[in-house]
N, C-alpha and C. Protein backbone atom coordinates (compact mmCIF):
# COMPACT_ATOMS: atom_id res chain seq x y z
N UNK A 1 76.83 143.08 60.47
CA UNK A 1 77.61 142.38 59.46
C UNK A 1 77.17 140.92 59.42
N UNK A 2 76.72 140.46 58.31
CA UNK A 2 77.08 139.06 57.96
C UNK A 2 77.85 138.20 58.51
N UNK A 3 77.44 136.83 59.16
CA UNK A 3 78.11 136.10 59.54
C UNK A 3 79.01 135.09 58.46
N UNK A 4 78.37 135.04 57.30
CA UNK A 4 79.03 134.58 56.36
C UNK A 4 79.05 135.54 55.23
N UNK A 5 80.46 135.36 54.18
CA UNK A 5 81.38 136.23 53.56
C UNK A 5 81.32 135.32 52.34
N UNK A 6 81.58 135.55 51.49
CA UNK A 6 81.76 134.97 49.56
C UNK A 6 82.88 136.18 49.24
N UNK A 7 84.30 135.17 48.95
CA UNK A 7 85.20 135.68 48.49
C UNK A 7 85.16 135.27 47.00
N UNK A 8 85.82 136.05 45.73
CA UNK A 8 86.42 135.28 44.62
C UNK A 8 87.56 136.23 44.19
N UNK A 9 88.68 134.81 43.90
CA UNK A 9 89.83 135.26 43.18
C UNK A 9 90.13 135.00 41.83
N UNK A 10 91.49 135.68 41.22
CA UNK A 10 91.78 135.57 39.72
C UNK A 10 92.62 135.75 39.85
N UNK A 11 93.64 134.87 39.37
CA UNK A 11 94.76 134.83 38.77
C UNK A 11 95.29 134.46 37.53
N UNK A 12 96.57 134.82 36.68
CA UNK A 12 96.64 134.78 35.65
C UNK A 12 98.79 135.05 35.49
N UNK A 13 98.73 133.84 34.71
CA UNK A 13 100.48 133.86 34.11
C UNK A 13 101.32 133.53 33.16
N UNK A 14 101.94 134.21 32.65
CA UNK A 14 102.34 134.02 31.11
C UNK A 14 103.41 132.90 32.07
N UNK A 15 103.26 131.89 30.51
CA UNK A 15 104.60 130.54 30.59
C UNK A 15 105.54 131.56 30.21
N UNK A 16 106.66 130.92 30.71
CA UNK A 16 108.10 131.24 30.27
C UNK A 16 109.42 129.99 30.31
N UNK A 17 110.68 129.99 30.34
CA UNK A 17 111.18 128.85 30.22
C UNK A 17 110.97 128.68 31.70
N UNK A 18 111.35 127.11 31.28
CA UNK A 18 111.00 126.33 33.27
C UNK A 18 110.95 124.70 32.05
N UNK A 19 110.94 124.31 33.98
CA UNK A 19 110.45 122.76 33.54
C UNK A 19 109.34 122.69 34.57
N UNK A 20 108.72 123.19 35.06
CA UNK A 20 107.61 122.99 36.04
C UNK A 20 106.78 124.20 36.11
N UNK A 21 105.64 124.09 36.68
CA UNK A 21 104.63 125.20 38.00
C UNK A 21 104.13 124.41 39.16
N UNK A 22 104.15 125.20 39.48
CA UNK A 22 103.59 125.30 41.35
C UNK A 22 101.92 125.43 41.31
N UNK A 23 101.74 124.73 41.56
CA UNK A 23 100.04 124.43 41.83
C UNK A 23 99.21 124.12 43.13
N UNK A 24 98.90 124.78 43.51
CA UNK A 24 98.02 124.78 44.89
C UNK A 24 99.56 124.44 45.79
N UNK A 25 101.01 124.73 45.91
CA UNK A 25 101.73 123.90 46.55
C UNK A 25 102.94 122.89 46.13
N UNK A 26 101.92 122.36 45.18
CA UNK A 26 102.38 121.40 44.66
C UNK A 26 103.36 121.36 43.20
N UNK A 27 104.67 121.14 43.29
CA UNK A 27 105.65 121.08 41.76
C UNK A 27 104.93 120.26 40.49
N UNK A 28 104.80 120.82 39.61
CA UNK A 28 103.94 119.98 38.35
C UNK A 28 104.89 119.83 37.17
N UNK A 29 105.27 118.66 37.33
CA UNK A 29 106.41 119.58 35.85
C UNK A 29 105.43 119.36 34.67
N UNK A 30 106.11 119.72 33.39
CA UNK A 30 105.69 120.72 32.60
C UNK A 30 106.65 121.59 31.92
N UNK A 31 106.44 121.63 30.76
CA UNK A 31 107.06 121.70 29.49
C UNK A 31 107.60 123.23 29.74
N UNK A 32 106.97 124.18 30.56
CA UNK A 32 107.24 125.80 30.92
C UNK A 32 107.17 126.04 31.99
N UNK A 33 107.84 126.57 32.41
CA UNK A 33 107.69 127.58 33.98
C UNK A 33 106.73 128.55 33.91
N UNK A 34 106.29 129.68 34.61
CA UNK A 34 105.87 130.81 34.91
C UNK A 34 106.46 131.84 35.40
N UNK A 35 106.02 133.03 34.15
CA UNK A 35 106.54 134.30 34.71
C UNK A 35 105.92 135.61 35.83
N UNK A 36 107.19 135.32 36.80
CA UNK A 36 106.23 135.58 37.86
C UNK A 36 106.90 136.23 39.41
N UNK A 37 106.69 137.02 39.59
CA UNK A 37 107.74 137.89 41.17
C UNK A 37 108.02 136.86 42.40
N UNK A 38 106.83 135.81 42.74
CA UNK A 38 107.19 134.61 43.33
C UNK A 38 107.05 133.45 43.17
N UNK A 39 106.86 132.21 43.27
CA UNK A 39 106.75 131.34 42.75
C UNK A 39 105.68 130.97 41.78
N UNK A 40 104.99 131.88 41.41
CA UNK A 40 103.56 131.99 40.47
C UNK A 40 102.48 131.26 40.73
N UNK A 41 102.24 130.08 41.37
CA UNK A 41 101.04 129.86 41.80
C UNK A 41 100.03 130.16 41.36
N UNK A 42 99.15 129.58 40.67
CA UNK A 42 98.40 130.92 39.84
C UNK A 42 96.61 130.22 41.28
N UNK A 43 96.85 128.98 41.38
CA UNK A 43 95.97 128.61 42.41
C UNK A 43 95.80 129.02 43.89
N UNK A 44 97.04 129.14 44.66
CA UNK A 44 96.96 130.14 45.27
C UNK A 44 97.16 131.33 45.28
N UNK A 45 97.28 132.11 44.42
CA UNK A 45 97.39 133.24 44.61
C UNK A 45 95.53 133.95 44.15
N UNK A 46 95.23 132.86 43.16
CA UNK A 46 93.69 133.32 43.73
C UNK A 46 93.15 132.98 44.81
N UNK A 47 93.30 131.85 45.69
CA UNK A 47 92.69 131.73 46.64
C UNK A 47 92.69 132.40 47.68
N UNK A 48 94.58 133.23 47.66
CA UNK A 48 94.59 134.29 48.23
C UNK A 48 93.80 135.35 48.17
N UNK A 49 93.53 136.03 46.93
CA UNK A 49 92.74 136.98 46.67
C UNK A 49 91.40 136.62 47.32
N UNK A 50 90.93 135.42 46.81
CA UNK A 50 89.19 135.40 47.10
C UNK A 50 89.32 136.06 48.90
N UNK A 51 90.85 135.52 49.65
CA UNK A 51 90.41 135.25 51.23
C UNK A 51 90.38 136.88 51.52
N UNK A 52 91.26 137.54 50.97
CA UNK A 52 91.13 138.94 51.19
C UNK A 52 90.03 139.77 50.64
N UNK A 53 89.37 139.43 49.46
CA UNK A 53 88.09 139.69 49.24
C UNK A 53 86.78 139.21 50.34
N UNK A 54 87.09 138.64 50.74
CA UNK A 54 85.76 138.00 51.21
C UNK A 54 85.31 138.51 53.08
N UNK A 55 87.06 139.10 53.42
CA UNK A 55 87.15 139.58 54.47
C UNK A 55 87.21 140.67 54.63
N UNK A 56 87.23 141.83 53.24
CA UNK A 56 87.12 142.81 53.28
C UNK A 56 88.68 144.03 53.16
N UNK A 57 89.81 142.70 52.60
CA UNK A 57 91.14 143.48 52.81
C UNK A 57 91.62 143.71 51.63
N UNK A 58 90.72 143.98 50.69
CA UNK A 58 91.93 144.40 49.28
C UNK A 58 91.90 143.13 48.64
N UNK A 59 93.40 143.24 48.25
CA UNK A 59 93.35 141.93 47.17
C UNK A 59 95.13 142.13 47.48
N UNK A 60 95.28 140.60 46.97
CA UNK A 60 96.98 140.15 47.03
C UNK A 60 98.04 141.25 46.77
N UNK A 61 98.04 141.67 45.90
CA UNK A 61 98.81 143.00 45.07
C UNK A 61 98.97 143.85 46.29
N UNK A 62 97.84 144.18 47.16
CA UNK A 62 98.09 145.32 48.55
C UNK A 62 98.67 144.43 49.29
N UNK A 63 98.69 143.57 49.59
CA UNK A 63 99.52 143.24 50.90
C UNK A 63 100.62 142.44 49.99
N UNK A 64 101.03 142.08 49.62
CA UNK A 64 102.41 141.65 48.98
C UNK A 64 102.72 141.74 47.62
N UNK A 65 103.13 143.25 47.60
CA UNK A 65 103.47 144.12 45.89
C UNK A 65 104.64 143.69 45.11
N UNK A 66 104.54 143.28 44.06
CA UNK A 66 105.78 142.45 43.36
C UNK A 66 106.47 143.75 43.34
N UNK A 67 106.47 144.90 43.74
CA UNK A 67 107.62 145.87 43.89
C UNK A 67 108.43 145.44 45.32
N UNK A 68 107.90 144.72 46.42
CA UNK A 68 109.09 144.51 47.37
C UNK A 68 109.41 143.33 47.47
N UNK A 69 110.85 143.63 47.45
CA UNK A 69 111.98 142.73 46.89
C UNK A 69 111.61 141.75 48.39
N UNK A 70 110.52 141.66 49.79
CA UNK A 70 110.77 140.60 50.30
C UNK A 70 109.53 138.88 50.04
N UNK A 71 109.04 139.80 48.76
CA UNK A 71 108.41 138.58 48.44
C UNK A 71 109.03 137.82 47.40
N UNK A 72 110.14 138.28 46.40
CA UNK A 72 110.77 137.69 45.36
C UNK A 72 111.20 136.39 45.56
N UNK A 73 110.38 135.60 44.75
CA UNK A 73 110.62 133.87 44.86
C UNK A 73 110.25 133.20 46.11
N UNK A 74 109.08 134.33 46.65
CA UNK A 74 108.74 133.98 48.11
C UNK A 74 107.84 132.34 47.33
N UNK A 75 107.40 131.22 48.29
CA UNK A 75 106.30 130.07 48.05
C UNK A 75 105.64 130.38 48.12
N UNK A 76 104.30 130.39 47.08
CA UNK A 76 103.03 130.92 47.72
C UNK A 76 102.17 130.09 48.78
N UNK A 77 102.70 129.05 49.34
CA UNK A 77 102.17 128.37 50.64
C UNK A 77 102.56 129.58 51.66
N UNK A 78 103.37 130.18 52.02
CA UNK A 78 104.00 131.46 52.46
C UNK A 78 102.93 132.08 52.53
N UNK A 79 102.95 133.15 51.41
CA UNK A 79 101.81 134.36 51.12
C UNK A 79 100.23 133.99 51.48
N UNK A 80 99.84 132.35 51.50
CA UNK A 80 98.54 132.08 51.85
C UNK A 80 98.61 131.66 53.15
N UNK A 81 99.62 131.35 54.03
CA UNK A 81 100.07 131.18 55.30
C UNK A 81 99.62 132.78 56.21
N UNK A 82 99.92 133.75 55.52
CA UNK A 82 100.30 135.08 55.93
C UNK A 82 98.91 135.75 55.69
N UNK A 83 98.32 135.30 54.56
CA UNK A 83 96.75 135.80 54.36
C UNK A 83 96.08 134.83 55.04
N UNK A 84 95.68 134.13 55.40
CA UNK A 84 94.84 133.62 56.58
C UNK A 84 95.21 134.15 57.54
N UNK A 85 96.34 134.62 57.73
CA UNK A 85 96.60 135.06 59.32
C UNK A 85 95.47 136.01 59.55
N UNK A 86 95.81 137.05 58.30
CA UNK A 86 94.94 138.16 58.39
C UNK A 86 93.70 137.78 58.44
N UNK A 87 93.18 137.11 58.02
CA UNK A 87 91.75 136.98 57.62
C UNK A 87 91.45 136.04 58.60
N UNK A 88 92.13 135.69 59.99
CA UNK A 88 91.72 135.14 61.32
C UNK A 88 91.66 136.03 62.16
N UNK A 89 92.57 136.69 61.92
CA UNK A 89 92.75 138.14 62.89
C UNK A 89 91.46 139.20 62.41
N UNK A 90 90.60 138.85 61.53
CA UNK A 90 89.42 139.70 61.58
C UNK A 90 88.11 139.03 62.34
N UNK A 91 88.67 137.69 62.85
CA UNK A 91 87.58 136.55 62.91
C UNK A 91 86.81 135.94 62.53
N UNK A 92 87.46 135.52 61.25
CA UNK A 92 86.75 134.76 60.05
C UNK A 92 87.45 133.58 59.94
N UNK A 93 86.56 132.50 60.11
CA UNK A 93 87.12 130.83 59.80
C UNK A 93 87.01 130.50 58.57
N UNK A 94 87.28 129.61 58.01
CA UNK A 94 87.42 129.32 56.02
C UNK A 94 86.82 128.50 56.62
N UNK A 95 85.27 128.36 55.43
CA UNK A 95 84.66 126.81 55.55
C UNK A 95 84.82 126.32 54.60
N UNK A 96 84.92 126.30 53.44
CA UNK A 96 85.45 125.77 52.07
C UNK A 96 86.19 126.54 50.81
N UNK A 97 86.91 125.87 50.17
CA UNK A 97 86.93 126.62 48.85
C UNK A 97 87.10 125.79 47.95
N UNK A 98 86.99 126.35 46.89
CA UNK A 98 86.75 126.06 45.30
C UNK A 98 87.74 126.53 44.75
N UNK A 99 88.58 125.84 43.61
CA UNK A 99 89.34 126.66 42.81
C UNK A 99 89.08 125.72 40.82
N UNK A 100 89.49 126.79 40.48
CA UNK A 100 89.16 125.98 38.91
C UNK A 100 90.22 126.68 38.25
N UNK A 101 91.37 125.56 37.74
CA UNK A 101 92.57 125.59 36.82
C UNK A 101 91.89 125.88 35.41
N UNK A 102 92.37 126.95 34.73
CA UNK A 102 91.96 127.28 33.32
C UNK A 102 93.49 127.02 32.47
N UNK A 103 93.93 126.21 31.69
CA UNK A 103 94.81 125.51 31.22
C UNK A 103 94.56 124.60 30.14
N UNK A 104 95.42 124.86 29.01
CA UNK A 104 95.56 123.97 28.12
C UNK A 104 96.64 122.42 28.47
N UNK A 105 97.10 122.58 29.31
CA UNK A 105 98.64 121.97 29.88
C UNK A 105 98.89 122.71 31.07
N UNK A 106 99.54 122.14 32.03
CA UNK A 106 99.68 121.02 32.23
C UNK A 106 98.30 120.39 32.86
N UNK A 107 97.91 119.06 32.05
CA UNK A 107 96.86 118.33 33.10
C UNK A 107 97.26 118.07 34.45
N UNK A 108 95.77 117.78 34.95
CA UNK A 108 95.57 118.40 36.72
C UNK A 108 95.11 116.77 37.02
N UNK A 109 95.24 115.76 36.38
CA UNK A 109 94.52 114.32 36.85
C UNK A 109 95.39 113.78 37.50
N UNK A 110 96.61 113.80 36.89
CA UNK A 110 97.41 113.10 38.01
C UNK A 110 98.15 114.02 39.55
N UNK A 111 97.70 114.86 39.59
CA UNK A 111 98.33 115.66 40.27
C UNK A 111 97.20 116.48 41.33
N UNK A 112 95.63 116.22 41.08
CA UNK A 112 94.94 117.06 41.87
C UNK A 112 94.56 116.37 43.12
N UNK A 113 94.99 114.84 43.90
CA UNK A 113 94.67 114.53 44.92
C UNK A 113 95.53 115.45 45.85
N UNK A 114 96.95 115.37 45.36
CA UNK A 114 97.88 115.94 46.38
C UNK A 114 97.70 117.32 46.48
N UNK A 115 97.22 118.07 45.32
CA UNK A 115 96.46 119.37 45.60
C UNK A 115 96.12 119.84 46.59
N UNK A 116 94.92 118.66 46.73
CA UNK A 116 94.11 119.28 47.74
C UNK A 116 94.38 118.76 48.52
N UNK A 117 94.78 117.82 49.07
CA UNK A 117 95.77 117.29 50.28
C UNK A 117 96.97 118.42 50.90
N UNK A 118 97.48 118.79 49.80
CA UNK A 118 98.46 120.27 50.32
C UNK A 118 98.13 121.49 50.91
N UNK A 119 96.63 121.56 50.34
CA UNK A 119 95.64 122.98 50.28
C UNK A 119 95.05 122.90 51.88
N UNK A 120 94.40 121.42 51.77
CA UNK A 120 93.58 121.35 52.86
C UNK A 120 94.62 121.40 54.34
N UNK A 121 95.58 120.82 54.24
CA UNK A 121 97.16 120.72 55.29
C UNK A 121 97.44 122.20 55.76
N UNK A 122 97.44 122.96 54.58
CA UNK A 122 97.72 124.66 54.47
C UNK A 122 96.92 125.14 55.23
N UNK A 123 95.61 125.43 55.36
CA UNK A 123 94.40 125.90 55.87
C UNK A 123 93.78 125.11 56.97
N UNK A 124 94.45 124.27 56.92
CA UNK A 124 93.67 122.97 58.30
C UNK A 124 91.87 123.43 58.19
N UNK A 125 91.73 122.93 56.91
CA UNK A 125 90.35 122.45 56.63
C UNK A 125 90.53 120.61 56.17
N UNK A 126 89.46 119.61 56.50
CA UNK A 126 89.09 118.63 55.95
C UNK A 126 89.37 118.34 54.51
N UNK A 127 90.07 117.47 53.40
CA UNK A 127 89.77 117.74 52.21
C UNK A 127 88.78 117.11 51.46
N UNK A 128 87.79 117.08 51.99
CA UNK A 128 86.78 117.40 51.30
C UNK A 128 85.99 118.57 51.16
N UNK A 129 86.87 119.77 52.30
CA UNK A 129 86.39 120.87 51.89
C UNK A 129 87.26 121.73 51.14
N UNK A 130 88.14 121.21 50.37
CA UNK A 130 88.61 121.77 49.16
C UNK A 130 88.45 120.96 48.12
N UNK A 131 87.83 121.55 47.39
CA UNK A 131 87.44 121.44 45.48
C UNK A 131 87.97 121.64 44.88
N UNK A 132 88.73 121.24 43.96
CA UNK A 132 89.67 121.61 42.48
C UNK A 132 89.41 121.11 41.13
N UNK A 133 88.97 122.18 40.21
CA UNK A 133 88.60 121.53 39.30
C UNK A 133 89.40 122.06 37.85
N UNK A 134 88.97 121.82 36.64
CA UNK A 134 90.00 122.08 35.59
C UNK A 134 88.93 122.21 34.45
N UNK A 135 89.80 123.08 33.62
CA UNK A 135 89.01 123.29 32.74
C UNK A 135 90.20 123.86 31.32
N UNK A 136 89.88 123.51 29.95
CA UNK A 136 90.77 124.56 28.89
C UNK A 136 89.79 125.45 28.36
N UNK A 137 90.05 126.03 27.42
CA UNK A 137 89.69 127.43 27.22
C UNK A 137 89.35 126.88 25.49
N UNK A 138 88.79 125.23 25.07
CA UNK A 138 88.78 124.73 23.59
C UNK A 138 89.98 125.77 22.78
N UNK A 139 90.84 125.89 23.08
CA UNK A 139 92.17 126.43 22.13
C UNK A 139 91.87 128.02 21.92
N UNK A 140 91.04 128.47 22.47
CA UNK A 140 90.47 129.90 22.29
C UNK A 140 91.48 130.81 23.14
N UNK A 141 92.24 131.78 22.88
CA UNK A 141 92.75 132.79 23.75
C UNK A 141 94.47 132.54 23.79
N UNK A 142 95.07 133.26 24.68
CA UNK A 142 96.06 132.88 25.17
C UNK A 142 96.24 131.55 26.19
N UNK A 143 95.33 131.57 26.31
CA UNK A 143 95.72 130.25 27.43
C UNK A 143 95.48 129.08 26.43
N UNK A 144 94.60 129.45 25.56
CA UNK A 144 94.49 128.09 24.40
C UNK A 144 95.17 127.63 23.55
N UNK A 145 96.43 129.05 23.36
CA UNK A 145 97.49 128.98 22.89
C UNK A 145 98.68 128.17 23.14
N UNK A 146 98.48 127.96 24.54
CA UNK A 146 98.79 127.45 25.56
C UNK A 146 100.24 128.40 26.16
N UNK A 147 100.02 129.90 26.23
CA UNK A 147 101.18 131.13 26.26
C UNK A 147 100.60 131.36 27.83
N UNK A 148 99.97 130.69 28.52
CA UNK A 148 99.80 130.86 29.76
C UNK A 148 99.19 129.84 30.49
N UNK A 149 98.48 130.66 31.77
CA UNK A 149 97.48 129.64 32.98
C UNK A 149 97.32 130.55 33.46
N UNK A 150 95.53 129.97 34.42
CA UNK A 150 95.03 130.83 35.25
C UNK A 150 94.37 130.02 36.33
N UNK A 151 93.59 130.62 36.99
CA UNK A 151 92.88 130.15 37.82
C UNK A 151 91.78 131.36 38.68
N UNK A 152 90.43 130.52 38.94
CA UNK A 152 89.80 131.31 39.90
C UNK A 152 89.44 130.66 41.22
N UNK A 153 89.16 131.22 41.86
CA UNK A 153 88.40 130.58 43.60
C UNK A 153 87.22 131.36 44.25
N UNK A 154 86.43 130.66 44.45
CA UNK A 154 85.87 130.88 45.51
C UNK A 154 86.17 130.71 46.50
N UNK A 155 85.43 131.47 48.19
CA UNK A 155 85.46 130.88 49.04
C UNK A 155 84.44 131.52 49.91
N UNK A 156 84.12 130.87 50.86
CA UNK A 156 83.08 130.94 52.21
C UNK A 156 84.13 131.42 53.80
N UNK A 157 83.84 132.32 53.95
CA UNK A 157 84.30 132.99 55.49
C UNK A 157 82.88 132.24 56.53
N UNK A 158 83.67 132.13 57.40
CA UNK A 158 82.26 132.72 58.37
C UNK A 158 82.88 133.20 59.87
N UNK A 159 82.36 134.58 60.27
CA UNK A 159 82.42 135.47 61.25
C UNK A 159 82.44 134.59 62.44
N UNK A 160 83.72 134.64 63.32
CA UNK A 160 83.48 133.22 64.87
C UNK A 160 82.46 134.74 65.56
N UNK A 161 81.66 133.98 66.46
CA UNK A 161 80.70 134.58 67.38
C UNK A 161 81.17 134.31 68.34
């Protein structure tokens, strides 16, 4: 086996009423909430995915199914707390990740230092080894509509020896 692993995640969430989202952690307010089984996160919950991809465990949905009622309105600092566990317990260290906000709204400028300050705190990586970047969709789609948000991640495992 490979000592190093390439995870990627996707996430995706229809707005609904709210005055905020949850971003890497972090409360953003914002004109809509997200509809969503826990706090919607749409940043970690890909980063979740990439970590379980990259280690070989499925994806978010298998280990915490919006059918049980003990993740409902769980934080997703939680659920990415609980997926690293796993993905240490296979003996894989996180050396970086990447994530990229796909969004018409809410902007990520005033709000992406503490991001990754939250992200990097979460994972006890350096933050400069978390990346966050942003992007809209030029008004194209649902998200251009601005009837949602998404996000993807990469990330880098590497196998402890």
């Amino acid at each position: 086996m490979s000592r190093l692993r390439i995870g990627f995640g996707v996430d995706v969430h229809a707005f609904t009423e709210g005055d905020a989202v949850y971003l890497g952690g972090v409360r953003v307010p914002h004109t809509h909430g997200v509809l969503a089984h826990s706090d919607g996160d749409v940043l970690l919950h890909a980063l979740c995915d990439a970590l379980f991809g990259a280690a070989g465990l499925g994806d978010i949905g298998q280990h915490f199914p919006d059918s049980d009622s003990r993740y409902k309105g769980i934080a997703s600092l939680e659920l990415l707390a609980l997926t690293l566990s796993r993905v240490r317990e296979q003996g894989f260290d996180l050396v970086n990740i990447d994530l990229t906000l796909l969004a018409e709204a809410p902007r990520l400028g005033l709000f992406r230092d503490a991001i990754r300050e939250c992200i990097a705190q979460a994972v006890n990586l350096p933050v400069p080894c978390v990346n966050i970047k942003a992007t809209t969709t030029e008004k194209l789609g649902f998200l251009g509509r601005g009837e949602g948000i998404a996000a993807h991640a990469a990330v880098l495992l590497e196998l402890r020896v």
